[in-house]
Protein backbone atom coordinates (compact mmCIF):
# COMPACT_ATOMS: atom_id res chain seq x y z
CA UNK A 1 41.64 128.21 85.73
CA UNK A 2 42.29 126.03 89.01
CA UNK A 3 42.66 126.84 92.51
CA UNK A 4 46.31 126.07 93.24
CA UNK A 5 45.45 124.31 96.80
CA UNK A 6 42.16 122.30 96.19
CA UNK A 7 41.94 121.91 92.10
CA UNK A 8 38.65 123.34 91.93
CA UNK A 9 37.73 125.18 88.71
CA UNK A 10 37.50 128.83 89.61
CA UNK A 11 35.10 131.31 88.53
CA UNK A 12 36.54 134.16 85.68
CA UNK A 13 38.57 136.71 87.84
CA UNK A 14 37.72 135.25 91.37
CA UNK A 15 39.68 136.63 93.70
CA UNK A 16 39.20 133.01 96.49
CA UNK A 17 38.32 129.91 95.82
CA UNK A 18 34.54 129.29 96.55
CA UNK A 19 35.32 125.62 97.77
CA UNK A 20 38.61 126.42 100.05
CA UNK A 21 38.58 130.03 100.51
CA UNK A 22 42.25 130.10 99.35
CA UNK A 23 43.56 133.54 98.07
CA UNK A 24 43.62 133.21 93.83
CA UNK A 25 47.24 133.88 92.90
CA UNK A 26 48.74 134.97 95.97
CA UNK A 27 50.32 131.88 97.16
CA UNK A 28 50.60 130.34 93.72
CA UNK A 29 54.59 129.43 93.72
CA UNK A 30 54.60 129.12 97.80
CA UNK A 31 51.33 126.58 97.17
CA UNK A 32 53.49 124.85 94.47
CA UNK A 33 57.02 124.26 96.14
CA UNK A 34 55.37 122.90 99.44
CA UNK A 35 53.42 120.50 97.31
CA UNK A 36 56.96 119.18 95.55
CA UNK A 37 58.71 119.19 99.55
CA UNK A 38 55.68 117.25 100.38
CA UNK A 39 56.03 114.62 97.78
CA UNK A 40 57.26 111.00 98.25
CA UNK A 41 61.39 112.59 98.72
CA UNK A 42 63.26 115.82 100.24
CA UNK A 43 64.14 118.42 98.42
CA UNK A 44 66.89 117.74 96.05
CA UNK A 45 68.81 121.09 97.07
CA UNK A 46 68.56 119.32 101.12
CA UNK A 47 69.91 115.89 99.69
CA UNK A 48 72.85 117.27 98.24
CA UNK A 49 73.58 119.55 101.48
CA UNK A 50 73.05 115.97 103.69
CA UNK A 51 74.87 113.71 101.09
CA UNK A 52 77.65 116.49 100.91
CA UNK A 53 78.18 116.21 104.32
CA UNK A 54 77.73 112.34 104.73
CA UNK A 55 80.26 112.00 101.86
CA UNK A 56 82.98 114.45 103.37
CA UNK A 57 82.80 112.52 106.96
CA UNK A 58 83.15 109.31 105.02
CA UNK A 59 85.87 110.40 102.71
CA UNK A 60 87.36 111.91 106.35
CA UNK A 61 87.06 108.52 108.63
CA UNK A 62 88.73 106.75 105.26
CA UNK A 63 91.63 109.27 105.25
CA UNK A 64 91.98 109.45 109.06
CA UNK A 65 92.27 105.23 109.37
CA UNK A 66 94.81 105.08 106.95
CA UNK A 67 96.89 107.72 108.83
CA UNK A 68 96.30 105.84 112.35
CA UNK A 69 97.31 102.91 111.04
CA UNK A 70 100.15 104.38 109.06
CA UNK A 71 101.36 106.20 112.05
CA UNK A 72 100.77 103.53 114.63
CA UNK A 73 103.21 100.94 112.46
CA UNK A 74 105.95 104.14 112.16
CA UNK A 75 105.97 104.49 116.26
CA UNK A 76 106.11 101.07 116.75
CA UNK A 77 109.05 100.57 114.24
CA UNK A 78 110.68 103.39 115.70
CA UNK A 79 110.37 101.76 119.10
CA UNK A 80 111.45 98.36 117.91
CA UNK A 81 114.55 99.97 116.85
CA UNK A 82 115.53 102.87 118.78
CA UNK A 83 118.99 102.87 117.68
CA UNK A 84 120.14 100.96 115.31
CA UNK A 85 122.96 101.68 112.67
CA UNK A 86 124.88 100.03 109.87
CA UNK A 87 128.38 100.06 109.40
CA UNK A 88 130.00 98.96 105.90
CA UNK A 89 133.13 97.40 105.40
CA UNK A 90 133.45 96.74 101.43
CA UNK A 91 130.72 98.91 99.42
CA UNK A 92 131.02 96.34 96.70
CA UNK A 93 130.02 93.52 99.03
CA UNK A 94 127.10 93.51 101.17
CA UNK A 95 129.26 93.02 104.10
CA UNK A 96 129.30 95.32 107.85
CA UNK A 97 128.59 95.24 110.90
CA UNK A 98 125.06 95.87 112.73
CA UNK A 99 124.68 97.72 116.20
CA UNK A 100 121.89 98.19 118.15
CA UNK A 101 121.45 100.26 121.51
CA UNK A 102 118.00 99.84 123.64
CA UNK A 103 118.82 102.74 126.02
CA UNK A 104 120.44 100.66 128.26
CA UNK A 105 122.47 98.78 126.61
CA UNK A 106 124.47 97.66 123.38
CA UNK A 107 123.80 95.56 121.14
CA UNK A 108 125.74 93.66 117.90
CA UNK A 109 124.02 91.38 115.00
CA UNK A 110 125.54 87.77 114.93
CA UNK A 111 125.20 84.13 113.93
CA UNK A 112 122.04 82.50 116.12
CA UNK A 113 125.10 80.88 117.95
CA UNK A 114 125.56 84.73 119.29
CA UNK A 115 129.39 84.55 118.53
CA UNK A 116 129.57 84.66 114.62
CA UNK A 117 129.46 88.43 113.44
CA UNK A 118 127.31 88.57 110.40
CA UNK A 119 128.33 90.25 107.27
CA UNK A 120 124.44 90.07 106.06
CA UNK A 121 121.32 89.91 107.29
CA UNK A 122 119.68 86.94 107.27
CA UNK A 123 117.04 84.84 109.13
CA UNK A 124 119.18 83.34 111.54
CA UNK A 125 120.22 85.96 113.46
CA UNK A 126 120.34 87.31 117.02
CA UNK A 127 121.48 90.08 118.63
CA UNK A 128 124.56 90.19 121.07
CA UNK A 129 125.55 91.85 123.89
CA UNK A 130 128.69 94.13 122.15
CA UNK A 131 130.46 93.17 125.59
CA UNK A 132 130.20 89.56 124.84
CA UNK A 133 131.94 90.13 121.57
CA UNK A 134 134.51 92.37 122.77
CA UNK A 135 135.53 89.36 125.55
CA UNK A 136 136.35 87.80 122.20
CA UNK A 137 137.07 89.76 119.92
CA UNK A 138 140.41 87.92 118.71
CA UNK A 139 138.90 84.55 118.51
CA UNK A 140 139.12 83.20 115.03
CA UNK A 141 135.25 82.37 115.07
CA UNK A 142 134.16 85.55 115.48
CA UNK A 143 134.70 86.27 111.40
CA UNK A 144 134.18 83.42 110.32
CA UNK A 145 130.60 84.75 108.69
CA UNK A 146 133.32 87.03 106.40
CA UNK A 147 134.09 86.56 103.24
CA UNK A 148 136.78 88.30 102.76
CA UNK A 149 138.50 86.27 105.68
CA UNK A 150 136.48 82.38 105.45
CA UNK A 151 137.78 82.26 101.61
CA UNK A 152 141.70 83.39 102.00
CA UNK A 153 144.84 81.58 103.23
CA UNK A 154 146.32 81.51 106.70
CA UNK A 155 148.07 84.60 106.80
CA UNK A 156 145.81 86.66 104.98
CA UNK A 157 143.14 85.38 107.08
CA UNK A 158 145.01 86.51 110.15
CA UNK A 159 145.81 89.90 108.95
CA UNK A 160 142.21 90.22 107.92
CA UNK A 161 140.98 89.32 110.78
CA UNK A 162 143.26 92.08 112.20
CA UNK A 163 141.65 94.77 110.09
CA UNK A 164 137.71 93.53 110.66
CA UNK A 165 138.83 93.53 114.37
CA UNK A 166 140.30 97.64 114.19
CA UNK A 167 137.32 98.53 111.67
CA UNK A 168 134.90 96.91 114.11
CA UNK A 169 136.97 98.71 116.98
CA UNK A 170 136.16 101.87 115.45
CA UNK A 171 132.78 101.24 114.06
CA UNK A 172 131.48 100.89 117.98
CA UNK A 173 133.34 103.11 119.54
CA UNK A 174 131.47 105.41 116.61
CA UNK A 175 128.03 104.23 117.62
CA UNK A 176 128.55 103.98 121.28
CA UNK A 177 129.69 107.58 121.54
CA UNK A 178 126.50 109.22 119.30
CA UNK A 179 123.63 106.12 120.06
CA UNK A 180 122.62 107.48 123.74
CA UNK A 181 122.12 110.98 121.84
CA UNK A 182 120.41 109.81 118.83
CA UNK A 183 118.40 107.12 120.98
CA UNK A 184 116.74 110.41 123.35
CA UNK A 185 116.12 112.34 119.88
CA UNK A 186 113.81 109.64 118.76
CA UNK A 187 112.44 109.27 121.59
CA UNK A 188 111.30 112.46 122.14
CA UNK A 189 110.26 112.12 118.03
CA UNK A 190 108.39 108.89 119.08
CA UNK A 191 106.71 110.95 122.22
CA UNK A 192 105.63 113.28 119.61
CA UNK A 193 104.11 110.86 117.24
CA UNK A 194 102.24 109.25 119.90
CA UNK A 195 100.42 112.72 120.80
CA UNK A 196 99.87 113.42 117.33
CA UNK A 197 98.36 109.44 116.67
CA UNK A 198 95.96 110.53 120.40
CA UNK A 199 94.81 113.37 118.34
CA UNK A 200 94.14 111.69 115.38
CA UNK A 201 92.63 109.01 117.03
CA UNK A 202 90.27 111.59 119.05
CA UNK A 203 89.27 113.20 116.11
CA UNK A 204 89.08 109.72 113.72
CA UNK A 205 86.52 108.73 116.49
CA UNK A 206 84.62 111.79 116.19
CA UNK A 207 84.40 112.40 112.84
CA UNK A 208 82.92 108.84 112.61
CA UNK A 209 80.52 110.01 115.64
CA UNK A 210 78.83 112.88 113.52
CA UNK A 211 78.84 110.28 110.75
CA UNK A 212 76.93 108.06 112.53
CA UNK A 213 74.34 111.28 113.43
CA UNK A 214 73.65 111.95 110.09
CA UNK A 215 73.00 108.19 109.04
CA UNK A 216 70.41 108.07 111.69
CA UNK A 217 68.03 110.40 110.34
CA UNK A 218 67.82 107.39 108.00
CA UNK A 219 67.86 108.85 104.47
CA UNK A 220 69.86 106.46 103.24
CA UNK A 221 69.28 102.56 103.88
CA UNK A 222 71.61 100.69 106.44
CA UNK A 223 72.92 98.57 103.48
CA UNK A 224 74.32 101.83 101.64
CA UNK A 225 76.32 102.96 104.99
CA UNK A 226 79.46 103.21 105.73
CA UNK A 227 80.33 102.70 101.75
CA UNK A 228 82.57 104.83 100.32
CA UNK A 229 81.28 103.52 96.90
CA UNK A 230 77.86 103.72 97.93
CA UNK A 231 77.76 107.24 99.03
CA UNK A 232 80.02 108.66 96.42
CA UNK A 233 77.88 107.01 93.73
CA UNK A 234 74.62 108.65 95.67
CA UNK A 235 75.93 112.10 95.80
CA UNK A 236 77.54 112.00 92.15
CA UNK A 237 74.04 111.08 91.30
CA UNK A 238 71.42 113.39 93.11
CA UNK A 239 74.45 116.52 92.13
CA UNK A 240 74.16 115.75 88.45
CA UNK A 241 71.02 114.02 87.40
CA UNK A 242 67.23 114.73 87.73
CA UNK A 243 66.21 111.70 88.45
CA UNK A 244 64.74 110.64 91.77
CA UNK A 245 66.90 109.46 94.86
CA UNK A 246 64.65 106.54 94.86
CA UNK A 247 65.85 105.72 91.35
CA UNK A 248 69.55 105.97 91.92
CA UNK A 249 68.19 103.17 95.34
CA UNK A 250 67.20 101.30 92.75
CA UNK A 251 70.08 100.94 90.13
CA UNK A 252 72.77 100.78 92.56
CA UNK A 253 75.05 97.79 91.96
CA UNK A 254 78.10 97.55 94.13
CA UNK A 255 80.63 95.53 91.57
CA UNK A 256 79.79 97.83 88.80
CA UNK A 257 80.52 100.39 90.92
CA UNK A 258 83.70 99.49 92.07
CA UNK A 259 84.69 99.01 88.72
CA UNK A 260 84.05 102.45 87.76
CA UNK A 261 85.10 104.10 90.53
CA UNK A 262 87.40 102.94 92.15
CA UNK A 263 90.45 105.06 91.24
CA UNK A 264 87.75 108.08 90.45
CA UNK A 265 87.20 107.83 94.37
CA UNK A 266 91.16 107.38 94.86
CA UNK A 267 91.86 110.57 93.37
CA UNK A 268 88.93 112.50 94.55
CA UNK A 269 89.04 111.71 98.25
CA UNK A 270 91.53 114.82 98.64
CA UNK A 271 89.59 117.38 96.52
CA UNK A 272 86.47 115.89 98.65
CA UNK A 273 87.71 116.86 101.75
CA UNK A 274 90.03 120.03 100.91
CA UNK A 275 86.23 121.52 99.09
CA UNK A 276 84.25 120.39 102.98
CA UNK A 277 87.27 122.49 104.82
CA UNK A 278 86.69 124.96 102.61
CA UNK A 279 82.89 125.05 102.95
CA UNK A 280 83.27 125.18 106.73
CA UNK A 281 85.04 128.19 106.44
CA UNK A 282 82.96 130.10 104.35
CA UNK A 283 80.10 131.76 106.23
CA UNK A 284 78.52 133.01 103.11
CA UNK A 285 77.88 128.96 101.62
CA UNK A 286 77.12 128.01 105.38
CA UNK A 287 74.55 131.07 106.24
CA UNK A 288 72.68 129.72 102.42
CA UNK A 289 72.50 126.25 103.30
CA UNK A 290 71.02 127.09 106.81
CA UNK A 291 68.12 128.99 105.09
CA UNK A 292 67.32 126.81 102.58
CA UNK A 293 67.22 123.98 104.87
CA UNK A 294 65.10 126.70 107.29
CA UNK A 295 62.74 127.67 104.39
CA UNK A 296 62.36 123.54 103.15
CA UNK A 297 61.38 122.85 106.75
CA UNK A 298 58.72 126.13 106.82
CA UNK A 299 57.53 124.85 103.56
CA UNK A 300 56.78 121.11 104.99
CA UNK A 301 55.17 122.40 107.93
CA UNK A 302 52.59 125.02 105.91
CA UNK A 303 50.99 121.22 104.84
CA UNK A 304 51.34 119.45 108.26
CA UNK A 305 54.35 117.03 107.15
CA UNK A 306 55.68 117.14 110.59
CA UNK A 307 58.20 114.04 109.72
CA UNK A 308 59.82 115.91 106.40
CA UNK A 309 60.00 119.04 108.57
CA UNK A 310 61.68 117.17 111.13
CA UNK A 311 64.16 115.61 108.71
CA UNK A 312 64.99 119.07 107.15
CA UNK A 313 65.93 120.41 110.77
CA UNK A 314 68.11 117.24 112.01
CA UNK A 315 69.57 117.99 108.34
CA UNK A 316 70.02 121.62 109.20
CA UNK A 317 71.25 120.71 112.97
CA UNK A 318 74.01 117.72 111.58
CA UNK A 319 75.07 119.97 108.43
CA UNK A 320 76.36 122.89 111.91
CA UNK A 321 77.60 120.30 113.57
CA UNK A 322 79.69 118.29 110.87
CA UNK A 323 80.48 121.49 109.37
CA UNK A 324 82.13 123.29 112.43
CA UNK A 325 83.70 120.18 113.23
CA UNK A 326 85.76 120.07 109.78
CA UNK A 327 86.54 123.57 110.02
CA UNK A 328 88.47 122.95 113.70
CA UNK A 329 89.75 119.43 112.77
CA UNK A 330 93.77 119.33 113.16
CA UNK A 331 94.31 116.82 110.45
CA UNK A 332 91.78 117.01 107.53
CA UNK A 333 94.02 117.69 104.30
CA UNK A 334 97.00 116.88 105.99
């Protein structure tokens, strides 16, 4: 029989060790864990809590850039055409007219010569005061873009020109009566968006704040950061395998990665985050990872590993932070 602190051999039913003086038995399992927090890694229970959290945040800044950028091309489409409408003449023919009002005023789609209506969009296009076109409205050029009128004989030309000119007629008088209501719909819908993309923005750059927190306890090397491959592949690994987080350093190879991941991560990044809301919202998960992050840093201390100890409680302090965060977040899972 050994003494569980010093190795000596102990003495048949010794109660302390004659070399240390440390109580036989009584600390056994304490004497035991603090020697595995103390070793060359943390605690695999603390790694999974930290890469947990690192993995959420990353999963979370991916999710919230798409949606910024998504939402930032939306409200500047909707600006570039706040109101626009199409008109068609012939469904069988990809023929109409185009109008276009900019709150001020209205607009029609024609030739780059800005008198030729168009009956198609193309590249060569402008668009026209409507009150130029209406100055000429009966002027043969103006359909000449038509089919129905550029391929016929004189007098059907004429009398469709007549009928593009009443259809057109109508068509504006249409879109000039509803555009200035539409137009002040969207943009109180663009007014919205743009508070919305603020919030988002606010809470993409502080999501990628705690992020950068947790990174700086430097666990994980500055080549593995900000890698959605990289930290999924890290988590997966400490979570389901007993090997050492030095080991999974070691094996990591980016392409191989990618290959195997890449639409495991794709469908995962939702359950990722929808499992961290739900984590922040249970007190009962939150309240066990605080005390076994509390008890790992106890245990490092009891042998004077004042660094470990230190990394369990920036651990401990990150995992409140990041976790509160998520649970008040407007748009995780959304």
């Amino acid at each position: 029989m050994f003494c569980s602190r010093c190795g000596s051999k102990l003495m048949n039913n010794a109660l302390f060790c004659s070399n240390c003086g440390a109580k036989v038995g009584g600390d056994t399992d304490l004497t035991q864990k603090s020697q595995s927090v103390v070793s060359k890694e943390l605690d695999r229970a603390a790694l999974r809590i930290y890469l947990g959290d690192v993995l959420a945040l990353e999963c979370i800044v991916n999710q919230f850039s798409k949606k910024a950028s998504n939402q930032t091309y939306e409200i500047q489409r909707m600006i570039n055409n706040n109101y626009y409408q199409f008109y068609v003449i012939d469904p069988h023919l990809p023929t109409g007219f185009y109008f276009f009002y900019d709150g001020e005023i209205f607009y029609v789609l024609t030739k780059e010569n800005g008198y030729e209506l168009v009956g198609w969009k193309d590249n060569e296009v402008i668009w026209t005061p409507a009150e130029n076109i209406l100055q000429n409205i009966n002027e043969k050029y103006i359909w000449e873009d038509f089919n129905c009128v550029h391929y016929s004989g004189f007098f059907e030309s004429k009398k469709q020109r007549k009928i593009l000119k009443e259809q057109f007629l109508n068509n504006y008088a249409d879109f000039s009566q509803k555009a200035p209501t539409e137009y002040e719909k969207n943009v109180h819908i663009i007014s919205k968006l743009k508070k919305e993309n603020e919030i988002l923005c606010k809470e993409w750059n502080e999501a990628y704040t705690l992020l950068q927190g947790l990174y700086q306890i430097n666990i994980i090397p500055e080549s593995f950061r900000h890698n959605l491959y990289a930290i999924f592949y890290l988590h997966s690994f400490v979570t389901t395998s007993n090997l050492s987080f030095e080991t999974a350093l070691l094996h990591y190879n980016l392409e191989e990665i990618k290959a195997k991941l890449d639409k495991v991560i794709e469908q995962q990044q939702e359950i990722i985050i929808n499992q961290a809301k739900m984590i922040s919202q249970n007190q009962t998960i939150c309240e066990q990872n605080h005390r076994q992050l509390e008890k790992l840093e106890k245990l490092a201390n009891i042998e004077n590993n004042t660094y470990i100890a230190a990394q369990y409680a920036e651990i401990a302090a990150k995992n409140a932070e990041a976790t509160a965060w998520i649970g008040l977040a407007n748009y995780i899972g959304k």
